[in-house]
N, C-alpha and C. Protein backbone atom coordinates (compact mmCIF):
# COMPACT_ATOMS: atom_id res chain seq x y z
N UNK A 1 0.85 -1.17 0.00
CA UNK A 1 0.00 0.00 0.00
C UNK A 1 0.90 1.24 0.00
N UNK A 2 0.92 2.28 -1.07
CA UNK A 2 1.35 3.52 -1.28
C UNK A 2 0.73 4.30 0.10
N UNK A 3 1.53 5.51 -0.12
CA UNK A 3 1.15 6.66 0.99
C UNK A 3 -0.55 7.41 0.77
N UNK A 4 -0.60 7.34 -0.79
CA UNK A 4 -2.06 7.51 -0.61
C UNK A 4 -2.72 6.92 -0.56
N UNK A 5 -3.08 5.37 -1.21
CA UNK A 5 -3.63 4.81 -1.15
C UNK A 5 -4.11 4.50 0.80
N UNK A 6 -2.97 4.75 1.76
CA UNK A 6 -3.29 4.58 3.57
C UNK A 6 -3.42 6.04 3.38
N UNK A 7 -3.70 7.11 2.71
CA UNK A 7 -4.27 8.30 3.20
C UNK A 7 -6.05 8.11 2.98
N UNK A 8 -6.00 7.60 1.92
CA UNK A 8 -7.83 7.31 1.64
C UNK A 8 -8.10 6.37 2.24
N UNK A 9 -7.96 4.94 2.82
CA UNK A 9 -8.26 4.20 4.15
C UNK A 9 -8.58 4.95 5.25
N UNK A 10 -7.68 6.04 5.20
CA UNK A 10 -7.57 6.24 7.08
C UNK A 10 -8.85 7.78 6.71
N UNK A 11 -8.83 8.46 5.67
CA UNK A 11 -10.23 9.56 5.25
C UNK A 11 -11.08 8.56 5.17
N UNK A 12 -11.39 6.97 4.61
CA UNK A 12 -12.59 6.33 4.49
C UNK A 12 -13.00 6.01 5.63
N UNK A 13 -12.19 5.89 6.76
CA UNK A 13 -12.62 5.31 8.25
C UNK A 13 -13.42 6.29 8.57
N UNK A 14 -12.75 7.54 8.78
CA UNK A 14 -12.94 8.70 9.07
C UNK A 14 -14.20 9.14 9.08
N UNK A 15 -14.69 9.01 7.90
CA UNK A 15 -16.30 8.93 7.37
C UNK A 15 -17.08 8.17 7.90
N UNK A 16 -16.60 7.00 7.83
CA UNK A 16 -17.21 5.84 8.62
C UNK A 16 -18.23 5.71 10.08
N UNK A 17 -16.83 6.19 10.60
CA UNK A 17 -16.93 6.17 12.39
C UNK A 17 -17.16 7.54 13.14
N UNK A 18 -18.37 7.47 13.59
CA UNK A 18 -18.38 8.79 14.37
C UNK A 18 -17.63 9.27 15.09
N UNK A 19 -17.45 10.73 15.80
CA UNK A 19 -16.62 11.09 16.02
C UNK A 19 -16.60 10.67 18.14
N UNK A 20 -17.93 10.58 17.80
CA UNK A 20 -18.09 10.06 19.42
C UNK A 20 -18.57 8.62 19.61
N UNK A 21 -18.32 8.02 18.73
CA UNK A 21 -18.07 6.55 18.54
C UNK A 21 -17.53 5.28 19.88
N UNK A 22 -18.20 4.75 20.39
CA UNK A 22 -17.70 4.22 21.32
C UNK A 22 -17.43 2.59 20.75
N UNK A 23 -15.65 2.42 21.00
CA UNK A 23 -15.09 1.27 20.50
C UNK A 23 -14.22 0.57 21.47
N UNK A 24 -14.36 -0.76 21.67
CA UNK A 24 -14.52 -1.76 22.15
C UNK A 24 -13.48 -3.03 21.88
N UNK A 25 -12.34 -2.82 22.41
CA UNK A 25 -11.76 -4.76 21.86
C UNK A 25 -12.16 -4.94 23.22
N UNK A 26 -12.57 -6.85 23.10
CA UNK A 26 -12.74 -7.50 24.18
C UNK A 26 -11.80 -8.58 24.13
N UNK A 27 -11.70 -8.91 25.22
CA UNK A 27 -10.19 -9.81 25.59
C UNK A 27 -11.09 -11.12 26.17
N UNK A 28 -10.59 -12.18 25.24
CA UNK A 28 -11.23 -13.70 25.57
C UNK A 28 -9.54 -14.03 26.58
N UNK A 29 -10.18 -13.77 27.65
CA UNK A 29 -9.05 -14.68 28.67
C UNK A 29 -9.65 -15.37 30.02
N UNK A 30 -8.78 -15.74 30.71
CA UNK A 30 -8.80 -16.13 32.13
C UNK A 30 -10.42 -15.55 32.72
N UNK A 31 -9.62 -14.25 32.16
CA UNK A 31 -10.45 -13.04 32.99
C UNK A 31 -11.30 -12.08 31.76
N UNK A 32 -12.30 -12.22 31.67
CA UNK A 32 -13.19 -11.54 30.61
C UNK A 32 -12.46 -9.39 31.33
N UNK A 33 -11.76 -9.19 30.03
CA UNK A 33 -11.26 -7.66 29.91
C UNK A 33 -11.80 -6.81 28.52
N UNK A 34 -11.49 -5.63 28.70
CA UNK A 34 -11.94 -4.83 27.71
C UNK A 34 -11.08 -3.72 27.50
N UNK A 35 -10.88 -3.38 26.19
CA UNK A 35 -10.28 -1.80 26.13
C UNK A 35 -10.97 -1.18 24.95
N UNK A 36 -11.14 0.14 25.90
CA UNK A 36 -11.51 1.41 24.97
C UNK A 36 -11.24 2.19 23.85
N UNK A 37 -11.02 2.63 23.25
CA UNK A 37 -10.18 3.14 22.00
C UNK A 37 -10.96 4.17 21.33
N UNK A 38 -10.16 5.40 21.16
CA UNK A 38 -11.08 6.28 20.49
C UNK A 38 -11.06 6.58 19.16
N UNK A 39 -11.92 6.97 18.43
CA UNK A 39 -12.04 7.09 17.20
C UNK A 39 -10.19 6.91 16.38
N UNK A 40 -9.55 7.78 16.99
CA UNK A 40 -8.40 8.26 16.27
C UNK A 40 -7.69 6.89 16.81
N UNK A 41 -7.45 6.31 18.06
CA UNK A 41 -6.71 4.99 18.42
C UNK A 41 -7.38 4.03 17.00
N UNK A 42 -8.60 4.18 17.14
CA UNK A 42 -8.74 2.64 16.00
C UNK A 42 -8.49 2.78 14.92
N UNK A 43 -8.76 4.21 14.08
CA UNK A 43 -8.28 4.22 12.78
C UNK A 43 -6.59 3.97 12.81
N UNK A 44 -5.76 4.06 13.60
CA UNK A 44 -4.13 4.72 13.79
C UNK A 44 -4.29 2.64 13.85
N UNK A 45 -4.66 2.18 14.38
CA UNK A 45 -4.51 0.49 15.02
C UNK A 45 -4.99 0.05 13.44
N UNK A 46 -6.25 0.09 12.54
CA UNK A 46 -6.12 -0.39 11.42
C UNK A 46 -5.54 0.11 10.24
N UNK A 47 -5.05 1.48 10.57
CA UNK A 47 -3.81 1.80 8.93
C UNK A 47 -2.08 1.27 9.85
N UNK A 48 -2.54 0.71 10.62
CA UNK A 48 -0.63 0.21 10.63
C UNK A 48 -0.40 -1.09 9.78
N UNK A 49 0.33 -0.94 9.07
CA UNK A 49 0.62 -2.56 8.65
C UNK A 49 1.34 -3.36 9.52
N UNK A 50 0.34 -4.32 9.71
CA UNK A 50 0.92 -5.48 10.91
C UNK A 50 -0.27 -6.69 9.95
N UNK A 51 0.02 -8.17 10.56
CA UNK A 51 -0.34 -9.50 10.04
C UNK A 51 -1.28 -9.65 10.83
N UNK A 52 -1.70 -9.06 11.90
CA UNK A 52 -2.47 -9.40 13.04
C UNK A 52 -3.44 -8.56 12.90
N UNK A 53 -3.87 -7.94 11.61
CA UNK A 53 -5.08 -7.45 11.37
C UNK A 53 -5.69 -7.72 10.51
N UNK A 54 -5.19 -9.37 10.28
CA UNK A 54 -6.15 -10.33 9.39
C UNK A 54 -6.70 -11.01 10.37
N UNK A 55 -6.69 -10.82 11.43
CA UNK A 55 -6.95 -11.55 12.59
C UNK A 55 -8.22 -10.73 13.93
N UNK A 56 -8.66 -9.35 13.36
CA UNK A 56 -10.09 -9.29 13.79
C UNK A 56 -10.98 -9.68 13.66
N UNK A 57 -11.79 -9.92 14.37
CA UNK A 57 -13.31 -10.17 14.44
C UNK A 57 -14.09 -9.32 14.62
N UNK A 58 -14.95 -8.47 14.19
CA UNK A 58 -16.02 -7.21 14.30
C UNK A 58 -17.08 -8.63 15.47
N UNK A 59 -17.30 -8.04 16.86
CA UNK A 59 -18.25 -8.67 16.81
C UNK A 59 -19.83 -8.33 17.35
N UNK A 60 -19.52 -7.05 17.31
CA UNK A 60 -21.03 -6.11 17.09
C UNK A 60 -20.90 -4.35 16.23
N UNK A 61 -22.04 -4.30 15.87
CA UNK A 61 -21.80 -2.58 15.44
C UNK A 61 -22.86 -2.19 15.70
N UNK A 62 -23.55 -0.64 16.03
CA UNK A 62 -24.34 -0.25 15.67
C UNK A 62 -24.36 1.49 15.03
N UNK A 63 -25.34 1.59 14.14
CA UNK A 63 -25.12 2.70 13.04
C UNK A 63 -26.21 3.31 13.64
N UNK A 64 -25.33 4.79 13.03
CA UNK A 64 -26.24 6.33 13.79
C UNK A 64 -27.41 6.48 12.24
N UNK A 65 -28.80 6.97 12.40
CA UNK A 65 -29.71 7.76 11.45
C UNK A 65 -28.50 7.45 10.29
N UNK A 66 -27.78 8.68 10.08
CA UNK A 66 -27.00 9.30 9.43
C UNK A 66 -25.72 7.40 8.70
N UNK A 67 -25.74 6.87 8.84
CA UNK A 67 -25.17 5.67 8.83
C UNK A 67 -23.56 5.33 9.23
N UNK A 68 -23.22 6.32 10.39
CA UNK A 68 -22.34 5.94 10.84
C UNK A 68 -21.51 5.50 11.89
N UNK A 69 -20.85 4.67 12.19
CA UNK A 69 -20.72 3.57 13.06
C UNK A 69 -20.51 4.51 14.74
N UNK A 70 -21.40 3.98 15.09
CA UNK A 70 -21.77 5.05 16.56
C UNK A 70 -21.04 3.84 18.20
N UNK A 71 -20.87 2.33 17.77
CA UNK A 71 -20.41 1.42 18.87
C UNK A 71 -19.89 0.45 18.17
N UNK A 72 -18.44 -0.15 18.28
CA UNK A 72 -18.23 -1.02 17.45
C UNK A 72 -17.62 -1.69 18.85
N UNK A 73 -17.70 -3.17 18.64
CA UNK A 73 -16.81 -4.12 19.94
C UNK A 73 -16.38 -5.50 19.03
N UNK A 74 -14.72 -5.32 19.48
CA UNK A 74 -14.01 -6.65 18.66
C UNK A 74 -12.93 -7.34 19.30
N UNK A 75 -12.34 -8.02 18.67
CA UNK A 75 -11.76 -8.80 19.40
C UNK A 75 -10.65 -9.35 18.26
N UNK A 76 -9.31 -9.15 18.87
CA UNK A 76 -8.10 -10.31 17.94
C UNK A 76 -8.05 -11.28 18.30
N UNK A 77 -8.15 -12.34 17.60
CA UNK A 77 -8.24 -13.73 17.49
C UNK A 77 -6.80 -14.11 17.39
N UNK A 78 -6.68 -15.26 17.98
CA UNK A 78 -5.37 -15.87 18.11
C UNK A 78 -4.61 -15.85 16.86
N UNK A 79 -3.68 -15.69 15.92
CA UNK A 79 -2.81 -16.01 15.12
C UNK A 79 -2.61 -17.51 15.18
N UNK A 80 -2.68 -18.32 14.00
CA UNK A 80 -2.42 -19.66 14.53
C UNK A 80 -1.17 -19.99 14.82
């Protein structure tokens, strides 16, 4: 991926996800955990290139009137 081509990803998120968007990884462990992340953490977490972001799971959303993603909660799945 060129520099623009991760400049229009990270403007398409942008659009996407509200700005008061409440986002969610959940942690399958021992101990059921969670972390928060704000709009700008999750777009910055999916334009990094890493291998371990073939490895999300979306596993709820819900969309504002306007159609944009207002609660998202996920989770990284083990790498095999």
């Amino acid at each position: 991926m060129n520099v623009k081509d991760w400049q229009q990803r990270r403007n398409q998120l942008d659009r996407m996800i509200s700005d008061s968007a409440l986002i969610f990884q959940v942690y399958k462990t021992e101990y059921v955990g969670m972390e928060l992340y704000t709009k700008r953490e999750f777009i910055n977490k999916l334009t990094m290139p890493a291998s371990s972001l073939k490895h999300i799971e979306i596993l709820d959303t819900k969309h504002s009137p306007d159609d944009q993603i207002i609660l998202l909660r996920f989770r990284q799945k083990e790498e095999p």
